[in-house]
N, C-alpha and C. Protein backbone atom coordinates (compact mmCIF):
# COMPACT_ATOMS: atom_id res chain seq x y z
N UNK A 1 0.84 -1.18 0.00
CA UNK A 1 0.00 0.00 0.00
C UNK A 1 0.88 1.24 0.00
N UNK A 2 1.13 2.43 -0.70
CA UNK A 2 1.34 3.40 -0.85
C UNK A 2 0.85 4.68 0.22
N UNK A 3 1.29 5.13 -0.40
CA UNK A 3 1.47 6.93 0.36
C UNK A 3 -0.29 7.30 -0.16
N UNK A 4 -1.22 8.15 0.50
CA UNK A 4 -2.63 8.79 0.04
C UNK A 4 -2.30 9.83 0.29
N UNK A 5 -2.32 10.60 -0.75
CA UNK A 5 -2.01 12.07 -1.05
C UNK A 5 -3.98 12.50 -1.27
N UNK A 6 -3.90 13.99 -0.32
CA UNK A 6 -5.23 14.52 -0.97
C UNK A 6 -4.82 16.01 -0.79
N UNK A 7 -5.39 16.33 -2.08
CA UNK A 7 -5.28 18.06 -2.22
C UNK A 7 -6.81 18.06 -2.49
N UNK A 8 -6.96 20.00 -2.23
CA UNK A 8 -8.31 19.98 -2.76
C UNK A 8 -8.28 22.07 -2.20
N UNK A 9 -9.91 22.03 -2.02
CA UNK A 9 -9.92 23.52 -1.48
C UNK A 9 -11.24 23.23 -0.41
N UNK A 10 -11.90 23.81 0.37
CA UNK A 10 -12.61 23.86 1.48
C UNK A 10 -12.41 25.67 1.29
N UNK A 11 -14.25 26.15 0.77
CA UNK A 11 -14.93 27.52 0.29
C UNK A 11 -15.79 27.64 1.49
N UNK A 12 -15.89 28.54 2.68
CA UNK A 12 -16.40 29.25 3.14
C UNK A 12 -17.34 30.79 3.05
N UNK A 13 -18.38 30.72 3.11
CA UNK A 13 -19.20 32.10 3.13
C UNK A 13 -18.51 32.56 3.92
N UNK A 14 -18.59 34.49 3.82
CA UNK A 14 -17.78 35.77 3.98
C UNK A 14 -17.85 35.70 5.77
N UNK A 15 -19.47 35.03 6.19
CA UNK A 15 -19.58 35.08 7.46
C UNK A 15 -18.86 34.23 8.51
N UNK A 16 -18.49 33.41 7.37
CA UNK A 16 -17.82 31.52 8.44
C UNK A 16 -16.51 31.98 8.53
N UNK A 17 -16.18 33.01 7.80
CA UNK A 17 -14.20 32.61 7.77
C UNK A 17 -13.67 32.91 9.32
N UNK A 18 -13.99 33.59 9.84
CA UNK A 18 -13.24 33.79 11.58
C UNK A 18 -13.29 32.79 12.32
N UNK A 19 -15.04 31.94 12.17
CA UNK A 19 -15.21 30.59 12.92
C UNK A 19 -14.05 29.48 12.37
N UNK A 20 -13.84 29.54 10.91
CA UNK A 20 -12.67 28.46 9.94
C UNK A 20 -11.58 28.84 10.51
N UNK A 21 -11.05 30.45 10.72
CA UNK A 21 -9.30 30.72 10.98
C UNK A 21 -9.38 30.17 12.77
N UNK A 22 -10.51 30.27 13.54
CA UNK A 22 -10.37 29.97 14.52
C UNK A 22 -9.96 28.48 14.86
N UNK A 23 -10.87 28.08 14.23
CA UNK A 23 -10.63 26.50 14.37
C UNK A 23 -9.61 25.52 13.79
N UNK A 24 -8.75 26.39 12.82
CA UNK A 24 -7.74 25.62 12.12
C UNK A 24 -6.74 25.39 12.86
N UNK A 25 -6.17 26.14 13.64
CA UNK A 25 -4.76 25.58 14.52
C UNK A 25 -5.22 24.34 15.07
N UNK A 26 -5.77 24.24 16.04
CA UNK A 26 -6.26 22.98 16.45
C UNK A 26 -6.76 21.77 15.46
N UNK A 27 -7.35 22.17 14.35
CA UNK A 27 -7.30 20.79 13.85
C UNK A 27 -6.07 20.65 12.91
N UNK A 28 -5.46 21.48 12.84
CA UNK A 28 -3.90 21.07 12.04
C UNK A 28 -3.46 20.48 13.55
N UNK A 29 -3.20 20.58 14.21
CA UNK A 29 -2.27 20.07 15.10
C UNK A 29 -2.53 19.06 15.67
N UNK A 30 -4.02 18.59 15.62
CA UNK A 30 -4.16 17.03 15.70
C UNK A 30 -3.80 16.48 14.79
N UNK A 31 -4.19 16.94 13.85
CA UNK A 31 -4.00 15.81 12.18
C UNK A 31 -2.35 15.79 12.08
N UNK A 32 -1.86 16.20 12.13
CA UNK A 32 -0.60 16.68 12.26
C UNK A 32 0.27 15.30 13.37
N UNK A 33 -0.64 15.46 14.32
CA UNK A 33 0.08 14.66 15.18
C UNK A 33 -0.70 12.55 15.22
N UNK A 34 -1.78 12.38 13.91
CA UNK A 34 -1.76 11.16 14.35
C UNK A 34 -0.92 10.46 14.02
N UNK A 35 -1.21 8.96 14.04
CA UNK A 35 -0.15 8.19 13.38
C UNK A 35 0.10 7.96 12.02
N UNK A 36 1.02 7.85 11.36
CA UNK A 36 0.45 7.93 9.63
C UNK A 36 0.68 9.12 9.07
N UNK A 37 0.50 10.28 9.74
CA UNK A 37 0.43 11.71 8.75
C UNK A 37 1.98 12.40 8.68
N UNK A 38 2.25 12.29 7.26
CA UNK A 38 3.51 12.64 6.64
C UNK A 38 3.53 14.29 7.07
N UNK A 39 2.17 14.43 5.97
CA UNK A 39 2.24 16.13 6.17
C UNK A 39 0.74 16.50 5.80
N UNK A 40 0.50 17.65 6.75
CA UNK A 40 -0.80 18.37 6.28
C UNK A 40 -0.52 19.59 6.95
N UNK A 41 -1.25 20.49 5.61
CA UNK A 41 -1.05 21.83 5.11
C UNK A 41 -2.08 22.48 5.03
N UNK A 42 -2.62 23.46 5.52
CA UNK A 42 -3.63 24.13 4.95
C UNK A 42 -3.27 25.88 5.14
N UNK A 43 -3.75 26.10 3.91
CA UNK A 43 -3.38 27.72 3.18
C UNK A 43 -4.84 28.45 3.39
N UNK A 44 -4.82 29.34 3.70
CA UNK A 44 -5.96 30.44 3.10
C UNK A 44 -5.20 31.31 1.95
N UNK A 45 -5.64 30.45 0.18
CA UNK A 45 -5.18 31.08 -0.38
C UNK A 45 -5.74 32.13 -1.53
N UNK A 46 -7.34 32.63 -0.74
CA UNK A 46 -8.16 33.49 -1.00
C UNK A 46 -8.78 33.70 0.13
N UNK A 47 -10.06 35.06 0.15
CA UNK A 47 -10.52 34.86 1.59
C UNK A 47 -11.73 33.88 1.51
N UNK A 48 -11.60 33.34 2.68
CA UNK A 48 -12.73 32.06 2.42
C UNK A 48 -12.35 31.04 1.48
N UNK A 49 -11.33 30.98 0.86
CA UNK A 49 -10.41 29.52 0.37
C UNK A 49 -9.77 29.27 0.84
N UNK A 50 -10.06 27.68 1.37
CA UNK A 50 -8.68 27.12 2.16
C UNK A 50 -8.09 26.17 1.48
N UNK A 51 -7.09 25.98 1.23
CA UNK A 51 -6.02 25.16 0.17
C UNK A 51 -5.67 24.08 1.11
N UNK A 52 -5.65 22.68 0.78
CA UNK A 52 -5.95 21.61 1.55
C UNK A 52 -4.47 20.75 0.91
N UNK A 53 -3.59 20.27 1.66
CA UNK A 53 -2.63 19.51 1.07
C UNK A 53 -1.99 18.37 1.96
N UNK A 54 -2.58 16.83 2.03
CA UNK A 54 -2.13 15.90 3.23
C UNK A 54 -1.68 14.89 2.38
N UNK A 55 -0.80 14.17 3.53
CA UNK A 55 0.34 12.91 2.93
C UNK A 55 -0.55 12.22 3.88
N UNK A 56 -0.63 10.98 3.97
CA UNK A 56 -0.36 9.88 5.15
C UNK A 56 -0.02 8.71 4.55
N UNK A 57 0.55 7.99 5.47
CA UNK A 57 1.44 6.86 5.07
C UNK A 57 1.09 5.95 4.24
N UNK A 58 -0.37 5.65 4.60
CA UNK A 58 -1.40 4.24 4.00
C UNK A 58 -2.60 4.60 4.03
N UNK A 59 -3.31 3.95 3.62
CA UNK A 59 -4.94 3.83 3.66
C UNK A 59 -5.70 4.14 5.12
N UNK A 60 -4.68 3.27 5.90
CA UNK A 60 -5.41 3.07 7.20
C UNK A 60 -4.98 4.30 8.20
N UNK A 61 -4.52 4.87 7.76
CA UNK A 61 -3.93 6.11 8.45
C UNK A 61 -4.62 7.31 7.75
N UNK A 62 -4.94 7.20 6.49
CA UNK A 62 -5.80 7.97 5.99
C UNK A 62 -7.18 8.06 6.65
N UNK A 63 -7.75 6.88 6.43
CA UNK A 63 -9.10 6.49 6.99
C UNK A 63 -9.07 6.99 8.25
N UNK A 64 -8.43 6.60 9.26
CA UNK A 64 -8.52 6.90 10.77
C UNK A 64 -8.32 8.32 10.62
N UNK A 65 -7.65 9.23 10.07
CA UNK A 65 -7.96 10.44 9.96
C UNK A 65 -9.01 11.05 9.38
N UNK A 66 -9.77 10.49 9.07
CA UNK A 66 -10.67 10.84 8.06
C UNK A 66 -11.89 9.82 9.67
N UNK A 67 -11.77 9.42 9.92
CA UNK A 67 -13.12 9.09 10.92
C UNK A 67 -12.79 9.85 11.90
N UNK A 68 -11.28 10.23 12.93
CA UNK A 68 -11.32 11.19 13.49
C UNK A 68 -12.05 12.38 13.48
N UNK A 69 -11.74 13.04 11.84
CA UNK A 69 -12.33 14.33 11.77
C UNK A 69 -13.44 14.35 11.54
N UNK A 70 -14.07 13.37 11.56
CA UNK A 70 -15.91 13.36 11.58
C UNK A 70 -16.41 13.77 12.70
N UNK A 71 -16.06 13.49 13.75
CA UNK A 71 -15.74 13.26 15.18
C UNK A 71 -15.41 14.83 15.72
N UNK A 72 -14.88 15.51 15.36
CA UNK A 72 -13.89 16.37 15.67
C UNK A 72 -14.79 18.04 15.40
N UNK A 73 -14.52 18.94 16.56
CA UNK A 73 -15.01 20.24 16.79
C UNK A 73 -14.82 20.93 15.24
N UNK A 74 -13.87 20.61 14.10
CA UNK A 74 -13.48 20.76 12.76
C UNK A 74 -14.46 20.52 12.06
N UNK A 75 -15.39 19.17 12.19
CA UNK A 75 -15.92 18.85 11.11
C UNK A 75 -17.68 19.85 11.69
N UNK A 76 -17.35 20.08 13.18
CA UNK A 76 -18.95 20.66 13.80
C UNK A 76 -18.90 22.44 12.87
N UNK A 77 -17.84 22.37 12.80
CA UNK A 77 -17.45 23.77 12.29
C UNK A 77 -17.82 23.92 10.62
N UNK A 78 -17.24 23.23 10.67
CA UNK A 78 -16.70 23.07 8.53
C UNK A 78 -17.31 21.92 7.99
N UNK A 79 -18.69 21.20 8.73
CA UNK A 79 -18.85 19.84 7.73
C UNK A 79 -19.61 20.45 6.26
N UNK A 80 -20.80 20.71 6.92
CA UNK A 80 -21.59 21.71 5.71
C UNK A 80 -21.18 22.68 4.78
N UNK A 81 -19.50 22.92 4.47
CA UNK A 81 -18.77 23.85 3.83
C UNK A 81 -18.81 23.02 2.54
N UNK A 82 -18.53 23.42 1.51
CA UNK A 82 -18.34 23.16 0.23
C UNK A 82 -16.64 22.58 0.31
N UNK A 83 -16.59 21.40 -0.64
CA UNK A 83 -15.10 21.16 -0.28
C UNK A 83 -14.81 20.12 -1.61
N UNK A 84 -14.05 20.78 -2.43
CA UNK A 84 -13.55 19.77 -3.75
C UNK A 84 -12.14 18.97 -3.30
N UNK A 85 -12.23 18.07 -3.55
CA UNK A 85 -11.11 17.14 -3.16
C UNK A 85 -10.72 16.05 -4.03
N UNK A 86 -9.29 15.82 -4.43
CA UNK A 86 -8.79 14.96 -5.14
C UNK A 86 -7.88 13.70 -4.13
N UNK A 87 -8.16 12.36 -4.38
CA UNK A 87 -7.25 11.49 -3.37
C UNK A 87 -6.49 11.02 -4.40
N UNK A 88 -5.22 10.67 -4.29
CA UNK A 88 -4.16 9.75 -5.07
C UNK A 88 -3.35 8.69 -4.28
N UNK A 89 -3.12 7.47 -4.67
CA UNK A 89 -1.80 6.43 -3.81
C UNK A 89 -0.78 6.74 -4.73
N UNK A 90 0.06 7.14 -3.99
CA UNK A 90 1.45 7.33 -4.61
C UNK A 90 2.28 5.95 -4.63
């Protein structure tokens, strides 16, 4: 099993972006710290675009990050946000 690369963007209305900048340190710094995660990045690289860029090791490290953040004050924040996303195994 390979490396799961996902890029993408996560679009916020003009009103959500303070609740999004608020809440991003904290969920970078979990994701950041599970097991599995190479690297994750996120940019505000418009206002109300957030530029999305994660490594993790395998599938299963993907996944568990990905059920974490279901879970997570991140997704209570940002689930209902608009969010284009591409996954790849490297």
């Amino acid at each position: 099993m390979g490396v799961i690369r996902l890029t993408g963007t996560l679009t916020c209305a003009p009103e959500e972006v303070a609740a999004v900048r608020t809440a991003l340190p904290e969920h970078i710094r979990l994701s950041r710290a599970e097991p599995g995660c190479i690297a994750f990045d996120v940019t505000e690289t418009a206002p109300g675009v957030f530029t999305i860029a994660e490594r993790f090791s395998d599938r299963a490290a993907f996944d568990a990050h990905q059920t974490r953040t279901r879970a997570s004050a991140w997704w209570q924040a940002t689930g209902h946000m608009p969010r284009e996303f591409t996954t790849a195994e490297e």
